[in-house]
Protein backbone atom coordinates (compact mmCIF):
# COMPACT_ATOMS: atom_id res chain seq x y z
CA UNK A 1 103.70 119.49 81.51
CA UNK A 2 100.67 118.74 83.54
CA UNK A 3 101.06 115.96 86.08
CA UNK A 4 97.42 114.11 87.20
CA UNK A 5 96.46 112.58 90.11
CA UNK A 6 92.99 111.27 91.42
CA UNK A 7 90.47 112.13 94.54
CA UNK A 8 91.38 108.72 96.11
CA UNK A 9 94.89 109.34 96.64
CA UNK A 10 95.44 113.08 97.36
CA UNK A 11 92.10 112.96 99.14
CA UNK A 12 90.84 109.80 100.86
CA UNK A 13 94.44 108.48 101.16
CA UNK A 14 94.70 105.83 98.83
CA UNK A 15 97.91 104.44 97.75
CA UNK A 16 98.93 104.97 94.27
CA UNK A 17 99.47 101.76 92.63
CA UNK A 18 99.40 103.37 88.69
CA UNK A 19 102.10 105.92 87.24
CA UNK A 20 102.09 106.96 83.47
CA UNK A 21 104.56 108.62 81.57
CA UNK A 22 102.60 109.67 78.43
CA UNK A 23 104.05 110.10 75.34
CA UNK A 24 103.12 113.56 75.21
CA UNK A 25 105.24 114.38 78.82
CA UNK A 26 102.13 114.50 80.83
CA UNK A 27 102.20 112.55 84.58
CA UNK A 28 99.48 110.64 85.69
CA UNK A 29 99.59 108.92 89.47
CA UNK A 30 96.39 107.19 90.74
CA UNK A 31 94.88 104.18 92.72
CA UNK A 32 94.35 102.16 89.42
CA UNK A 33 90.30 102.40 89.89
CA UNK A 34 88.29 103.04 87.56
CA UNK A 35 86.02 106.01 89.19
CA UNK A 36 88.31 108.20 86.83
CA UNK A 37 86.09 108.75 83.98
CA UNK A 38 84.65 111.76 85.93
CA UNK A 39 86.51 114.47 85.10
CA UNK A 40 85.94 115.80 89.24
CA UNK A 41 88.29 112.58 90.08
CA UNK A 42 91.16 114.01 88.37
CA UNK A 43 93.18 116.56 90.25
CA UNK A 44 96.25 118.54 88.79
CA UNK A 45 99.04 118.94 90.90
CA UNK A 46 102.65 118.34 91.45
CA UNK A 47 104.17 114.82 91.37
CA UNK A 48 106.62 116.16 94.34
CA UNK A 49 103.79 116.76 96.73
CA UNK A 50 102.60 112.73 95.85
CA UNK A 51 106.27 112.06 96.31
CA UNK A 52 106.48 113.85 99.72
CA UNK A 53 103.86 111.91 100.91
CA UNK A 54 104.87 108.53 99.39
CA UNK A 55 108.72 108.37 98.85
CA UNK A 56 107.92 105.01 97.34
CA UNK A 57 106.99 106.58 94.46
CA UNK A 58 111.02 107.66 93.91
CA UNK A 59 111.34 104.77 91.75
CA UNK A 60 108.95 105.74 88.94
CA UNK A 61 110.27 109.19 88.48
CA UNK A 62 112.66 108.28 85.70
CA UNK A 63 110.20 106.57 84.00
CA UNK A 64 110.59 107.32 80.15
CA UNK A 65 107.75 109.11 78.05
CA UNK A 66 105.42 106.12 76.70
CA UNK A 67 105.77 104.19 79.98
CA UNK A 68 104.09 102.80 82.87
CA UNK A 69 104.95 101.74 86.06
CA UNK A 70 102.33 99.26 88.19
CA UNK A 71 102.25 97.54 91.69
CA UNK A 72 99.50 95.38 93.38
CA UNK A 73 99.33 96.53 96.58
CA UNK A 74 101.55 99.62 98.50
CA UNK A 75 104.43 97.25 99.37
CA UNK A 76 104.80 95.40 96.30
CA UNK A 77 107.54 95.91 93.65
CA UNK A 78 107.02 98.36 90.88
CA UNK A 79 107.06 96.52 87.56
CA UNK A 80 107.66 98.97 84.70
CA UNK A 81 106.41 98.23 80.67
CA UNK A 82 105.86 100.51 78.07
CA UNK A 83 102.31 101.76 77.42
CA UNK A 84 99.51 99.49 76.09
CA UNK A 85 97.49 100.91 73.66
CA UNK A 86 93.89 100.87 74.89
């Protein structure tokens, strides 16, 4: 399955504060901005490499398909729902 990321994490260091679980398998781990629309935001890449970088992220990694998993800021607990329809 593909696994998504955005320009202002892998890039310009931004923390990732947004992880999705789609129901489909798919991975998506960004800022939580919404810049994203532009399909040259969205990089494809390995959720290990994020993880490497950020083992904070270790918590969301058993996330099930049709979940989320959202902080405020980089030190703030992870607080995981399922996914809202938008």
């Amino acid at each position: 399955m593909a696994e998504f990321s955005c320009r202002n994490v892998w890039e310009r260091g931004k923390p990732v504060l947004c992880v999705f679980h789609t129901s489909d398998g798919h991975w998506e781990m960004n800022c939580g901005g919404y810049e994203h629309e532009d399909d040259n935001e969205i990089l494809i890449l390995h959720k290990a490499h994020l993880v490497a970088r950020d083992p904070t992220l270790e918590p969301t990694l058993d996330l099930p398909e049709g979940w989320e998993a959202r902080r405020e800021t980089f030190s703030a607990d992870w607080v995981r729902e399922p996914q809202t329809a938008e």
